[in-house]
Structure formats: structure tokens, C-alpha cells
Protein backbone atom coordinates (compact mmCIF):
# COMPACT_ATOMS: atom_id res chain seq x y z
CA UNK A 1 136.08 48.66 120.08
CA UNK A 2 138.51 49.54 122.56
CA UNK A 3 138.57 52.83 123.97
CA UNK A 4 142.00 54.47 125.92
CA UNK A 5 141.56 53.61 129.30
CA UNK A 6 139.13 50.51 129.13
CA UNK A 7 140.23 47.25 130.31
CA UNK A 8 138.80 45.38 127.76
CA UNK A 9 137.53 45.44 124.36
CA UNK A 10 133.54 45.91 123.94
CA UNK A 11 131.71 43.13 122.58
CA UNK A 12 131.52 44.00 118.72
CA UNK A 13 131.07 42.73 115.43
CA UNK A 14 134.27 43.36 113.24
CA UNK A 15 132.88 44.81 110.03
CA UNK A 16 130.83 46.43 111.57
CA UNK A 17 133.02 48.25 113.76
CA UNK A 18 135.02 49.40 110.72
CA UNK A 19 132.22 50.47 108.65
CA UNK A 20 131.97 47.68 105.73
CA UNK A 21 128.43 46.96 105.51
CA UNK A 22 127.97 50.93 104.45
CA UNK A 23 130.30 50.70 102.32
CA UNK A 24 129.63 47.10 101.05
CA UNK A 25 126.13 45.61 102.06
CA UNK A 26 126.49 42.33 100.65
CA UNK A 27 129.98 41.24 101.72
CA UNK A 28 130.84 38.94 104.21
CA UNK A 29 134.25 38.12 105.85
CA UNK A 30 136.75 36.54 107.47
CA UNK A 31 138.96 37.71 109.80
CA UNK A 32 141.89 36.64 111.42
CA UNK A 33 143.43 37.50 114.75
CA UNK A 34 147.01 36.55 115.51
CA UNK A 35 148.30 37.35 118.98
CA UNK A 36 151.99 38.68 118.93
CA UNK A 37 152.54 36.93 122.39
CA UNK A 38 151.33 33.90 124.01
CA UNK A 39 147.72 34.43 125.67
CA UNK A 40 146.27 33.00 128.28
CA UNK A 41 143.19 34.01 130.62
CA UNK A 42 145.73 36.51 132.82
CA UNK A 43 146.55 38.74 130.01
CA UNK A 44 143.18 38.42 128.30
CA UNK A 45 141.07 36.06 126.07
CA UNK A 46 138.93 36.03 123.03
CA UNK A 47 135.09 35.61 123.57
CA UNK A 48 132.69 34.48 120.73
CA UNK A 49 128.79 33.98 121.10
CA UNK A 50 128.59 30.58 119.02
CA UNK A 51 126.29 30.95 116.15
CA UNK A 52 125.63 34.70 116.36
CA UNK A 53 127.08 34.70 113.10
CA UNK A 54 124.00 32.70 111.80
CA UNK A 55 121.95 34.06 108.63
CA UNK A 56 119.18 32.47 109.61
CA UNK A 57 118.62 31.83 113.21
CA UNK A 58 115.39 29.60 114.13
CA UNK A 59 111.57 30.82 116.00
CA UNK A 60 112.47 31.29 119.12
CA UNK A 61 115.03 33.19 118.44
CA UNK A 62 113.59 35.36 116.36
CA UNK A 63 110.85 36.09 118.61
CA UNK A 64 113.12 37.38 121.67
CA UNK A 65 115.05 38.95 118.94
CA UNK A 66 111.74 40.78 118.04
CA UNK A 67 110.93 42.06 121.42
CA UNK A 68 114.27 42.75 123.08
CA UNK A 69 116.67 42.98 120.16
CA UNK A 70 119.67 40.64 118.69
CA UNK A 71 122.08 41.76 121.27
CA UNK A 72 119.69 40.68 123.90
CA UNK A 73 118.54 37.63 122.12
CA UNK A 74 122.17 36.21 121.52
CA UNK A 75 123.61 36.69 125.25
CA UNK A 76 120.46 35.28 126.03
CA UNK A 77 120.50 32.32 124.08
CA UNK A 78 124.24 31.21 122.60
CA UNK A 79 126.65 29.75 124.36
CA UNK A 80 130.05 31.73 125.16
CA UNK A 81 133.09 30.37 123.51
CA UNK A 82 136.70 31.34 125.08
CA UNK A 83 139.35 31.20 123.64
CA UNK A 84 142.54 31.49 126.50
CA UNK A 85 145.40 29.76 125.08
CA UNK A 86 147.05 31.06 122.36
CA UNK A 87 149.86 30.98 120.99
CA UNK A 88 152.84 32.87 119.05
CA UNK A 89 151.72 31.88 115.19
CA UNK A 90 148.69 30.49 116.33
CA UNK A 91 145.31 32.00 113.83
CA UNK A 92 142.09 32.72 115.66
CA UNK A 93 139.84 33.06 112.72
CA UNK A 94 135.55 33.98 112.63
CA UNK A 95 133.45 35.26 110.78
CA UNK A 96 133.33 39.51 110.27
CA UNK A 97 129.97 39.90 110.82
């Protein structure tokens, strides 16, 4: 989410932030963000942890997981993805969870 004032947007997970899994616990998505200008890393980029997405993540993972939390155990452990060139029509889509 992005609150007035911040510079950024807080790392999140889409449905999530809107409330879907309350409302529908076994529904996944896919969302799409379109930027309404050209992007690039001077007005801002978008940032994915690769595999964070992942249903069923492996040992290791699991184990950080179970002593510091998933947060902690994807920053820790996936590789950052960023995305800084877009384009007008151009369709950045991921996975909602």
C-alpha cells in the first residue's frame, strides 16, 4: 500500500492488500499493472521477490520460514526482480497472492 506522503509503495501482496482471501480463501489471481506513462528507474520501478508466489516452497525454506517468518524467509532467500522499463501499453502481469 501506499500511504499520502510516502515515496514509495510498501512491499505487499495484492489480494491481500484488498481483502480477497477473507472474502474468498481459495482464489487465486492475476493481476495486471499497466503504467499510463513510460517508466524507467527515475520515476520508479516494479520489484518482485521471484518465486514468493510459490505454493510449495522447499526445506530450507520452510525452516527459516518457521523461525523468522515468510517475510523474513523470502528477502532472505529470493532473488529481486526489477522491472524499470516500461512502456505506454506495455502489461506487467504476476500473480495476486
Amino acid at each position: 500500500t501506499k500511504d499520502p506522503g510516502d515515496k514509495e509503495t510498501h512491499w505487499h501482496r495484492d489480494d491481500e492488500a484488498i481483502g480477497l482471501p477473507n472474502a474468498f480463501p481459495n482464489m487465486r489471481t492475476v493481476h495486471a499493472w499497466i503504467p499510463l506513462s513510460a517508466m524507467d528507474s527515475s520515476l520508479g520501478t516494479l520489484q518482485y521477490l521471484l518465486g514468493s508466489h510459490d505454493r510449495s516452497p522447499g526445506w530450507l525454506m520452510q525452516l527459516i520460514a518457521s523461525m523468522w517468518g515468510w517475510e523474513f524467509a523470502w528477502f532472505a532467500m529470493l532473488p529481486r526482480f526489477l522491472d524499470d522499463h516500461l512502456e505506454i501499453g506495455d502489461v506487467a502481469w504476476h500473480d495476486g497472492w
